[in-house]
N, C-alpha and C. Protein backbone atom coordinates (compact mmCIF):
# COMPACT_ATOMS: atom_id res chain seq x y z
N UNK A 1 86.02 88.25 83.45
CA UNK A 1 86.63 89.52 83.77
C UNK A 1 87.03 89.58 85.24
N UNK A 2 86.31 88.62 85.92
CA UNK A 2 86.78 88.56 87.55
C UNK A 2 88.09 88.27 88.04
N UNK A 3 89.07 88.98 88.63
CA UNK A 3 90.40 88.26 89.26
C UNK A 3 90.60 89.16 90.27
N UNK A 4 90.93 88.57 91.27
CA UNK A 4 90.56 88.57 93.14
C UNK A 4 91.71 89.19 93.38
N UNK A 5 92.94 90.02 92.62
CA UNK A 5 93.95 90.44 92.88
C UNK A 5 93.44 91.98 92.43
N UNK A 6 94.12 92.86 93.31
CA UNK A 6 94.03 94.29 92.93
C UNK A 6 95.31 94.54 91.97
N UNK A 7 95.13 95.08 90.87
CA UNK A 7 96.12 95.79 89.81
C UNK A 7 96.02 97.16 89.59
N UNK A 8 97.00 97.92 89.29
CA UNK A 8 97.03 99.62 88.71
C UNK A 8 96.34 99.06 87.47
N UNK A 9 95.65 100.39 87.25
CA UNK A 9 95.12 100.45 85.86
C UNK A 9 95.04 102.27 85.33
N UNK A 10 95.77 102.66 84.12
CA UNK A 10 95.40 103.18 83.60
C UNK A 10 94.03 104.34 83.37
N UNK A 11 93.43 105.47 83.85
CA UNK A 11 92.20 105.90 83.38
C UNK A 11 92.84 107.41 82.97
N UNK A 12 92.05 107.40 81.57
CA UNK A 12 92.15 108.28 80.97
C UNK A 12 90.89 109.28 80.85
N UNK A 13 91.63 110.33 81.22
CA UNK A 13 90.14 111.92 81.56
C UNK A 13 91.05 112.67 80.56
N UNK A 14 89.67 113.87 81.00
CA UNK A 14 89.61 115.06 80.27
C UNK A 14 90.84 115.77 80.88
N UNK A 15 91.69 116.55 80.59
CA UNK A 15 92.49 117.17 80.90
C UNK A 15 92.25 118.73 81.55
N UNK A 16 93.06 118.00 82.85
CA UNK A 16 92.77 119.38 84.18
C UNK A 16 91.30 118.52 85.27
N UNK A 17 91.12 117.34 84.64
CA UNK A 17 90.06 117.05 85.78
C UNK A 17 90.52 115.76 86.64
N UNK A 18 92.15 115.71 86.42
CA UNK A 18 92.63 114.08 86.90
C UNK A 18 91.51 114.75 88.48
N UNK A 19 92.67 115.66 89.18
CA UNK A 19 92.37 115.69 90.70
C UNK A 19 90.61 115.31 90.76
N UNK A 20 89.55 116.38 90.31
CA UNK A 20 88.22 115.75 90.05
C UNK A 20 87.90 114.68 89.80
N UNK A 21 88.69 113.92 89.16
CA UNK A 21 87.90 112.60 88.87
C UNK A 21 88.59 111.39 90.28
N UNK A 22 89.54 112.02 90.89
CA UNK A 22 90.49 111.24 92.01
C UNK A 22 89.23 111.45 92.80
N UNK A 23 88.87 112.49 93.20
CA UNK A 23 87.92 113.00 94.39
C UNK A 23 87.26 112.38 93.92
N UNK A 24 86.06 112.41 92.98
CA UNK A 24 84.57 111.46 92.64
C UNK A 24 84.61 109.74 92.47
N UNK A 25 85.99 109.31 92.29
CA UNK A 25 86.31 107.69 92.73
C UNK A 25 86.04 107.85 94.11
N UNK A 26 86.79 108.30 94.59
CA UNK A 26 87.09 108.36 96.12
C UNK A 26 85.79 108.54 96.75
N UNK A 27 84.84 109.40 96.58
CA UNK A 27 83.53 109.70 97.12
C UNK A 27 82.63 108.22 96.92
N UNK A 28 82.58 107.98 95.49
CA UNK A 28 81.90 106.71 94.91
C UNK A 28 82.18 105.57 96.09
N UNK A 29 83.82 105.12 96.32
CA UNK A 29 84.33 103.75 97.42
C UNK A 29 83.65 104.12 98.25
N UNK A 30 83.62 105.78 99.15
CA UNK A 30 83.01 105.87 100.28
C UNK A 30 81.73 105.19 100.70
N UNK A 31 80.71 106.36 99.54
CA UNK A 31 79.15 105.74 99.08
C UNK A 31 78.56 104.63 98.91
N UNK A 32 79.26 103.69 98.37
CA UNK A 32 79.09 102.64 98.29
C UNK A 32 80.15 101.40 98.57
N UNK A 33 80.76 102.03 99.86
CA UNK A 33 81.39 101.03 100.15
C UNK A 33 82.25 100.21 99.31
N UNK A 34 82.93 100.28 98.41
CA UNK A 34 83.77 99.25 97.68
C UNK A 34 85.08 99.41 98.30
N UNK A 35 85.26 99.66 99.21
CA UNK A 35 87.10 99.95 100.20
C UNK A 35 88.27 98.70 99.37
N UNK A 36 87.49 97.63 99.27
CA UNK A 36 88.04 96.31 99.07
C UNK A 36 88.40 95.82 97.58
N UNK A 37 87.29 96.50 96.74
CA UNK A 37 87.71 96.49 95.52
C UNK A 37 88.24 97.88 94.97
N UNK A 38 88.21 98.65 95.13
CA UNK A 38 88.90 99.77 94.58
C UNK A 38 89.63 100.03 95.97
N UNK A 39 91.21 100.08 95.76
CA UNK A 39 92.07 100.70 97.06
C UNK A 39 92.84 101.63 97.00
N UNK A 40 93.15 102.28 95.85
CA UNK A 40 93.96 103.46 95.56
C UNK A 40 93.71 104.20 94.32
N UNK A 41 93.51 105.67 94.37
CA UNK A 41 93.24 106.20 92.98
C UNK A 41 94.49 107.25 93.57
N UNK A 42 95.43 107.52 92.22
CA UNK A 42 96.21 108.51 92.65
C UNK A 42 96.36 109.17 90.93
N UNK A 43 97.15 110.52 91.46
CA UNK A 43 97.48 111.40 90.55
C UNK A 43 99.30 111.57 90.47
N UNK A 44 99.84 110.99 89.68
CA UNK A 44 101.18 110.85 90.00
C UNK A 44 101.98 112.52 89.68
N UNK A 45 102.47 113.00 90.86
CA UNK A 45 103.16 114.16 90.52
C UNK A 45 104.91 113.85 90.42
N UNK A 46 105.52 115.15 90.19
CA UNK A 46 106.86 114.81 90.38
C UNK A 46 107.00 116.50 90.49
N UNK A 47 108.22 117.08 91.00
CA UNK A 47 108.80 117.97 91.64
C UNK A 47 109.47 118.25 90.34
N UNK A 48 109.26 119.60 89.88
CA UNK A 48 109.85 120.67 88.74
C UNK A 48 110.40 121.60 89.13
N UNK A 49 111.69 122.17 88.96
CA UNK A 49 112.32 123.93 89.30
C UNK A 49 111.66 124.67 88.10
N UNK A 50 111.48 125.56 88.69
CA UNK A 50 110.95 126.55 87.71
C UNK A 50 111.74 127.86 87.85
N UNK A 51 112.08 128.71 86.69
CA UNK A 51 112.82 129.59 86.56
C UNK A 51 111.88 130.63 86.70
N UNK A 52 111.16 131.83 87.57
CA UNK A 52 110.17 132.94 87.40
C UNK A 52 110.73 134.13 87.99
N UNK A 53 111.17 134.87 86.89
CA UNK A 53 111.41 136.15 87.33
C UNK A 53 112.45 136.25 88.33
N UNK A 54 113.75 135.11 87.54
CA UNK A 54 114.68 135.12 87.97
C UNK A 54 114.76 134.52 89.27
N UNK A 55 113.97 133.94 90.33
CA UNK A 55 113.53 133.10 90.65
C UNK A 55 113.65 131.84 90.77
N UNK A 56 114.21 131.17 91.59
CA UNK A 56 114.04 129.42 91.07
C UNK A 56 113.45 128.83 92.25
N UNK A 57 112.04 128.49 91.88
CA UNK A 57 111.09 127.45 92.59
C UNK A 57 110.92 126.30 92.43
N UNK A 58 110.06 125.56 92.98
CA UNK A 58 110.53 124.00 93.42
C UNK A 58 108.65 123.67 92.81
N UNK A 59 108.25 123.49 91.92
CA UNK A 59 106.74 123.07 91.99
C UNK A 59 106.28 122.07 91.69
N UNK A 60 104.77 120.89 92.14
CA UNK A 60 105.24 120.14 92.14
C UNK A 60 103.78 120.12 90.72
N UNK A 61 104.20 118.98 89.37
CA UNK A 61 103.49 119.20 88.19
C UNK A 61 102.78 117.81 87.93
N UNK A 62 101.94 117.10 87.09
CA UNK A 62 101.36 116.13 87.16
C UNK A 62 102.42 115.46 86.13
N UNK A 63 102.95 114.14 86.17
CA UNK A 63 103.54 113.28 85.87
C UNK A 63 102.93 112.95 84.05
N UNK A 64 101.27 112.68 84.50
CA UNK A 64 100.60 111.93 83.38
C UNK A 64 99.77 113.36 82.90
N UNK A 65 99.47 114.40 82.26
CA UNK A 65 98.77 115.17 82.49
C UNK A 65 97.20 114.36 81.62
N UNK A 66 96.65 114.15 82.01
CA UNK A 66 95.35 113.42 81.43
C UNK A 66 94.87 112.02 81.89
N UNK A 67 95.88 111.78 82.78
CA UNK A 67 95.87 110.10 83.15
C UNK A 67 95.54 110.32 84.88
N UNK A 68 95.19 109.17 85.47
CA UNK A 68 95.05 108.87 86.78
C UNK A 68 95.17 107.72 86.58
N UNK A 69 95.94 107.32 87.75
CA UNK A 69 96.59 105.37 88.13
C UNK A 69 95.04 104.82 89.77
N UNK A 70 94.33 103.79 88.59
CA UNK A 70 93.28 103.47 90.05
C UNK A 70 94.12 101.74 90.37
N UNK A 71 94.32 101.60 91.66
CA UNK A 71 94.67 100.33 92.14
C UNK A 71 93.40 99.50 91.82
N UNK A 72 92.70 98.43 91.76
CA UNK A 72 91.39 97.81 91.77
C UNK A 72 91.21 96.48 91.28
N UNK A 73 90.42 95.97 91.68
CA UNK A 73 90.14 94.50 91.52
C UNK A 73 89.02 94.67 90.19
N UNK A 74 89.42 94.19 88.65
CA UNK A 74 88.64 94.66 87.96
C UNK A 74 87.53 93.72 88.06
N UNK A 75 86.25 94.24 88.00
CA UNK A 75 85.00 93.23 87.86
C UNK A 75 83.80 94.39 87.73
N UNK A 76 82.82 93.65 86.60
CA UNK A 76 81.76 94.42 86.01
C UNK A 76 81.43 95.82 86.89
N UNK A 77 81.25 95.33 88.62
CA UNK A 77 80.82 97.03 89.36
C UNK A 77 82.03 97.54 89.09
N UNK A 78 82.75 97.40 89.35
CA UNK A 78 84.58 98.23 89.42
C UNK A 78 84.35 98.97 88.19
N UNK A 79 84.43 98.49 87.19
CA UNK A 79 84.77 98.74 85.98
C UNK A 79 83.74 100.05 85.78
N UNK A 80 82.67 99.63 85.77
CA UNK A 80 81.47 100.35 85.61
C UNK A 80 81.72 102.10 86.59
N UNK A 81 82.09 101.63 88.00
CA UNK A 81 82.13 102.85 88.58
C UNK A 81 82.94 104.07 88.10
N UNK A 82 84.53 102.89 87.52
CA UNK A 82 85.21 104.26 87.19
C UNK A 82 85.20 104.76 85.80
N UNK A 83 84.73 103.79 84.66
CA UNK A 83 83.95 104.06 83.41
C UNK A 83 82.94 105.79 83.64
N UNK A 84 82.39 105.48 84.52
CA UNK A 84 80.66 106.31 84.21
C UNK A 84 81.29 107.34 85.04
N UNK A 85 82.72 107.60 85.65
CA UNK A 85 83.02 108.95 86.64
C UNK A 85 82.88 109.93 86.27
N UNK A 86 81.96 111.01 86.30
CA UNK A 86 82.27 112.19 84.97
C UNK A 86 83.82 112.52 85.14
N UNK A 87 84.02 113.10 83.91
CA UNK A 87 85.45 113.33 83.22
C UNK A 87 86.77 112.45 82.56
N UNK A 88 85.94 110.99 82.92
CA UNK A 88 86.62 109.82 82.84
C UNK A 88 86.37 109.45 80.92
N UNK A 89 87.06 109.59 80.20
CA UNK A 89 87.05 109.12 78.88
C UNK A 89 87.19 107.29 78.64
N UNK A 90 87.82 106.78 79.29
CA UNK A 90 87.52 105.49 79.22
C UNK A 90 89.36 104.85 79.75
N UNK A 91 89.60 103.31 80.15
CA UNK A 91 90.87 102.87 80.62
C UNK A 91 91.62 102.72 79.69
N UNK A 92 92.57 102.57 79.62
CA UNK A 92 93.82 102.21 78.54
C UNK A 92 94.24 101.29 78.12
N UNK A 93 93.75 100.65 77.30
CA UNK A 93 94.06 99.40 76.77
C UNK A 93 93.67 99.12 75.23
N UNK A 94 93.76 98.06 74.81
CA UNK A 94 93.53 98.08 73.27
C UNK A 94 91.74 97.74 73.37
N UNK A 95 91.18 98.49 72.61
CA UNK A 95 89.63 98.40 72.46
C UNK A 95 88.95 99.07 74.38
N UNK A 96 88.00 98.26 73.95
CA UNK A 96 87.37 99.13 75.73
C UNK A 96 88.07 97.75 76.72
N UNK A 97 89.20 97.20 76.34
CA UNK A 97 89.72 96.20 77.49
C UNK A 97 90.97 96.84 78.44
N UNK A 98 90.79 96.81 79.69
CA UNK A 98 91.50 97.49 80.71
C UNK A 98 92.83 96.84 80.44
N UNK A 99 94.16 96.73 80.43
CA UNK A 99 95.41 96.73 80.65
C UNK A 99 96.16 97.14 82.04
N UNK A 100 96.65 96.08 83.16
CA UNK A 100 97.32 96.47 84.18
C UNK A 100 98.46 96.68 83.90
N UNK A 101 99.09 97.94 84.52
CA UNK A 101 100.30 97.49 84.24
C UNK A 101 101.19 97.10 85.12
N UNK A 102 101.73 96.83 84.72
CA UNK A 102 103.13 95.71 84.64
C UNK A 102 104.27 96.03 85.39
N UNK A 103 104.96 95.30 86.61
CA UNK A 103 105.62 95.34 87.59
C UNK A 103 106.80 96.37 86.75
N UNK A 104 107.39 96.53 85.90
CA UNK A 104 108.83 97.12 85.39
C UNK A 104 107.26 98.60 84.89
N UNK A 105 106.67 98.59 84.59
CA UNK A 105 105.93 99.66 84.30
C UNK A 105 105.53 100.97 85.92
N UNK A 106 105.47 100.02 86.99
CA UNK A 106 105.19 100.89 88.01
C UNK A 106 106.47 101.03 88.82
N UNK A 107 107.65 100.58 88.26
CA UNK A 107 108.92 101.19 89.24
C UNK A 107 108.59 102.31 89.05
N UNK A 108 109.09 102.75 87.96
CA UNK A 108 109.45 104.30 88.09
C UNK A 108 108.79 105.65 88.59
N UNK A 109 107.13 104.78 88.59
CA UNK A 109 105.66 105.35 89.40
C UNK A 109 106.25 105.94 90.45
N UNK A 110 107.41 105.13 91.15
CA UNK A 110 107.05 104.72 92.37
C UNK A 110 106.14 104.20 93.37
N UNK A 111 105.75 103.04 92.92
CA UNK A 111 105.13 102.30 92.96
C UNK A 111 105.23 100.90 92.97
N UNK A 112 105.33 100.14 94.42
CA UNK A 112 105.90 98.71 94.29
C UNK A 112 104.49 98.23 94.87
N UNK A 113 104.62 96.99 94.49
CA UNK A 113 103.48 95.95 94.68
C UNK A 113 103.77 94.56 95.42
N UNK A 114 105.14 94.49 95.87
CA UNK A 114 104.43 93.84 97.33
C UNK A 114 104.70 94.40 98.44
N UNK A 115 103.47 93.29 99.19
CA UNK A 115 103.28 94.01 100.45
C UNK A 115 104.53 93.96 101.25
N UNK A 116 104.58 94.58 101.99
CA UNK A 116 105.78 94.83 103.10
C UNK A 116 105.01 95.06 104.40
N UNK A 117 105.89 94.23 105.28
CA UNK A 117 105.31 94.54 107.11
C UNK A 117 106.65 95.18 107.46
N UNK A 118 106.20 96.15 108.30
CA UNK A 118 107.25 97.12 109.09
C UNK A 118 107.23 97.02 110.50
N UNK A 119 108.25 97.18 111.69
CA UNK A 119 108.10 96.80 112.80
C UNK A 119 108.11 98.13 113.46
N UNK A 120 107.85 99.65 112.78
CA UNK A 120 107.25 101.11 112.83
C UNK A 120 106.67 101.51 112.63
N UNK A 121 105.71 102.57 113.47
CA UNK A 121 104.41 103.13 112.93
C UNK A 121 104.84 104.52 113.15
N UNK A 122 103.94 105.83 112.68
CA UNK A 122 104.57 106.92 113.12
C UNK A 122 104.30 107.12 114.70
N UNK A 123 105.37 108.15 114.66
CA UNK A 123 105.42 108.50 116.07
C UNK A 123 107.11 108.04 116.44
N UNK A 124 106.98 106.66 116.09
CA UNK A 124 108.25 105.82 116.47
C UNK A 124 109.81 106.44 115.89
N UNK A 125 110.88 106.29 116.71
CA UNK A 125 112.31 106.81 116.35
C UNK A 125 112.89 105.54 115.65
N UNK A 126 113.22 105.93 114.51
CA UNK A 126 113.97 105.26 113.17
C UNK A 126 115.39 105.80 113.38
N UNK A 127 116.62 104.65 113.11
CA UNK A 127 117.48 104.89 112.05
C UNK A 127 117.76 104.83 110.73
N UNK A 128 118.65 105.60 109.74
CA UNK A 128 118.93 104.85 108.44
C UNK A 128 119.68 104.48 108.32
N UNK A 129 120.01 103.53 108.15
CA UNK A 129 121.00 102.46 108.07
C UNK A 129 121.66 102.27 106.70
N UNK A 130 121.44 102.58 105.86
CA UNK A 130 122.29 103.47 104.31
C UNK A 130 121.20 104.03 103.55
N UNK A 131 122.20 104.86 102.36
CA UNK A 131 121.50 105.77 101.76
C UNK A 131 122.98 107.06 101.86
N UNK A 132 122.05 107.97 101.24
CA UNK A 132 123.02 109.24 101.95
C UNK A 132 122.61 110.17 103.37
N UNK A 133 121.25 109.59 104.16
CA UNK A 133 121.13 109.85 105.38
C UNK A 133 121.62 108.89 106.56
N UNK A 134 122.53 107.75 105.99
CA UNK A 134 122.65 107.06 106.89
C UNK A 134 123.59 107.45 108.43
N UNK A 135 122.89 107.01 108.93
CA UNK A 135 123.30 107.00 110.74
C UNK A 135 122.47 108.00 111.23
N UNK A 136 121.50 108.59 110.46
CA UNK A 136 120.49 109.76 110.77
C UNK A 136 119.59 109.26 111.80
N UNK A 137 118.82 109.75 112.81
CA UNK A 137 118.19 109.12 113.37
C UNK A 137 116.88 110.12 113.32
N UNK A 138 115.74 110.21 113.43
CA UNK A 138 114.57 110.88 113.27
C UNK A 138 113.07 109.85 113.81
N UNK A 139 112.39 111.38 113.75
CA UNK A 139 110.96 110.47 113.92
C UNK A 139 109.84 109.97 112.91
N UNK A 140 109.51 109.19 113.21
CA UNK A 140 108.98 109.17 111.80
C UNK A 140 107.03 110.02 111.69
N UNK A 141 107.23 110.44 110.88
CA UNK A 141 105.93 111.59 110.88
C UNK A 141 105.04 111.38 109.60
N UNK A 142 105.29 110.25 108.71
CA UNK A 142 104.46 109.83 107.87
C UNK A 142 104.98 108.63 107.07
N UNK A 143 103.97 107.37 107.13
CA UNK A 143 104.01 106.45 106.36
C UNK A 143 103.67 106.16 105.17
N UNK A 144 104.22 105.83 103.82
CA UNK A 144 103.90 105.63 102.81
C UNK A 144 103.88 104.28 102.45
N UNK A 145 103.09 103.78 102.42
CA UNK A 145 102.88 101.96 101.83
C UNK A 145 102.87 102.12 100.20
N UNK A 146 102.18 102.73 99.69
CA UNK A 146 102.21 102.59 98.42
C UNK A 146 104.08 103.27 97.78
N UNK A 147 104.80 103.88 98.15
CA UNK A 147 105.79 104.32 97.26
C UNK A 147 106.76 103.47 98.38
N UNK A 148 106.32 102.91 99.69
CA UNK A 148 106.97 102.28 100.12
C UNK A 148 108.54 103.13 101.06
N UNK A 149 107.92 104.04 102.14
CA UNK A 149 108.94 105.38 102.40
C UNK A 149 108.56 105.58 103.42
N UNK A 150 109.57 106.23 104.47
CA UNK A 150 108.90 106.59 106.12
C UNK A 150 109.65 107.79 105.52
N UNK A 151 108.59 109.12 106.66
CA UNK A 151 109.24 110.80 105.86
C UNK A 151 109.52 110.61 107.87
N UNK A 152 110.75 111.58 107.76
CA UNK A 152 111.08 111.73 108.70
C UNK A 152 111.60 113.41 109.04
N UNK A 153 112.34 113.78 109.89
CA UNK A 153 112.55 115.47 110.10
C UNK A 153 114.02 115.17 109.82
N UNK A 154 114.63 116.00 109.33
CA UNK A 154 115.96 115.89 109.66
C UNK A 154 116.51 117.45 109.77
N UNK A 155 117.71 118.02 110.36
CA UNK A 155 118.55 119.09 110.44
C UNK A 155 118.95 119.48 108.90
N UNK A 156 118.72 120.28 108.44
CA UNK A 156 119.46 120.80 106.83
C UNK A 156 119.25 122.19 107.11
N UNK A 157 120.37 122.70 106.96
CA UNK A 157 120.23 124.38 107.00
C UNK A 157 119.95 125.08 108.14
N UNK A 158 120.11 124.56 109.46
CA UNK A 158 119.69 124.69 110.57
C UNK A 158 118.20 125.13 110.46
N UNK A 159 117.69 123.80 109.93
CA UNK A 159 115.76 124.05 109.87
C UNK A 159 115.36 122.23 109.60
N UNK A 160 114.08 122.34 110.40
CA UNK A 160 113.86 120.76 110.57
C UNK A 160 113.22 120.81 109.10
N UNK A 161 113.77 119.99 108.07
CA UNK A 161 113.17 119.56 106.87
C UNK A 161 112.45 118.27 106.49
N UNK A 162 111.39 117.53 106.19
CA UNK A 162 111.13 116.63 105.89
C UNK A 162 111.76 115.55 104.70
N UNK A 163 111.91 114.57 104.61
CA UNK A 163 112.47 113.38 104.10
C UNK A 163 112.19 112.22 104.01
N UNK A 164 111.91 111.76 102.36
CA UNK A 164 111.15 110.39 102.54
C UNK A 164 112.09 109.59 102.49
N UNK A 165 112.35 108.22 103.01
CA UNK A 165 113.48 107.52 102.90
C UNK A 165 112.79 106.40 102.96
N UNK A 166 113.40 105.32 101.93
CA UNK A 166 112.94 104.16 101.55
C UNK A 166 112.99 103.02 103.32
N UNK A 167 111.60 102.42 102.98
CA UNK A 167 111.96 101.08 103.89
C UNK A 167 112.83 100.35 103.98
N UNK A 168 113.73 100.34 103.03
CA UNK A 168 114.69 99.09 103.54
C UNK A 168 115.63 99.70 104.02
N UNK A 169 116.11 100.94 103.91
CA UNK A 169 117.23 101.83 104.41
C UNK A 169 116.77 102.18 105.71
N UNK A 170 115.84 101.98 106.63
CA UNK A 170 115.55 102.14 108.12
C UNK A 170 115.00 101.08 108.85
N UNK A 171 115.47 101.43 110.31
CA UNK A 171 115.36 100.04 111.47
C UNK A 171 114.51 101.01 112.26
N UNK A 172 114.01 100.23 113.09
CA UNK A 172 113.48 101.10 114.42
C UNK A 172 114.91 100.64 115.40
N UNK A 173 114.51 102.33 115.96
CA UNK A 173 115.93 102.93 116.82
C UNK A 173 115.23 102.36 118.28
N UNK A 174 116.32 101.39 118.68
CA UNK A 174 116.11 100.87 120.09
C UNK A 174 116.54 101.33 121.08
């Protein structure tokens, strides 16, 4: 069951306890130190308009409603920790065998799996160099490694708005 590579995996909870069971992984790596084998537990959202009372809001809703995506190196402790999480019903796969998934399975996550080195950290002034912000120049005010995105400020509406824009569409501004 041992392999030295971290994979997404599948965990399936009780419904309404993804965020709870994100927090009690997360506490567990702390507690006991596993940083190295477990490296990401997330709750995949996506951005919904909602029509209320005539109204149209922007909210953001859970993707999987019952699911959480853990990054992790599977092996007997791994397995075990996020098995026994309360609210955790068990991983997704055929029988009690975990299933990673699969590079064309986590595009649309947003979610890429290799690593990338960047020659920006925040703080630093970016251009974009295409896209539909291109020639934009901004700061960058948050890094995303996992969806693979620098959020930056930009002018819209005469109000500084935030914006994630993919790594390959920005340089650092010299």
């Amino acid at each position: 069951m041992a392999d030295s590579e971290a994979k997404w995996y599948v965990v399936h909870t009780y419904s309404g306890y993804e965020n709870k069971v994100k927090a009690d992984i997360e506490k567990t790596i702390e507690n006991r130190n596993l940083h190295d084998t477990i490296l990401e537990v997330r709750v995949p959202m996506q951005d919904v308009v909602e029509m209320k009372n005539g109204a149209r809001r922007t909210v953001q809703k859970k993707m999987f409603p019952g699911y959480v995506l853990v990054n992790m190196i599977m092996n007997d402790e791994t397995w075990y920790v996020v098995r026994n999480t309360r609210g955790v019903t068990g991983f997704v796969g055929p029988g009690s065998k975990p299933v990673p998934l699969s590079e064309a399975e986590m595009k649309p996550l947003g979610i890429k799996t290799e690593n990338v080195s960047i020659d920006f950290e925040e703080g630093d002034t970016i251009v974009v160099v295409a896209g539909v912000w291109k020639d934009t120049i901004g700061v960058v005010q948050r890094i995303d490694f996992g969806k693979q995105t620098a959020t930056i400020n930009v002018e819209l509406f005469e109000r500084e708005t935030p914006v994630e824009i993919s790594f390959d569409e920005v340089r650092k501004f010299n």
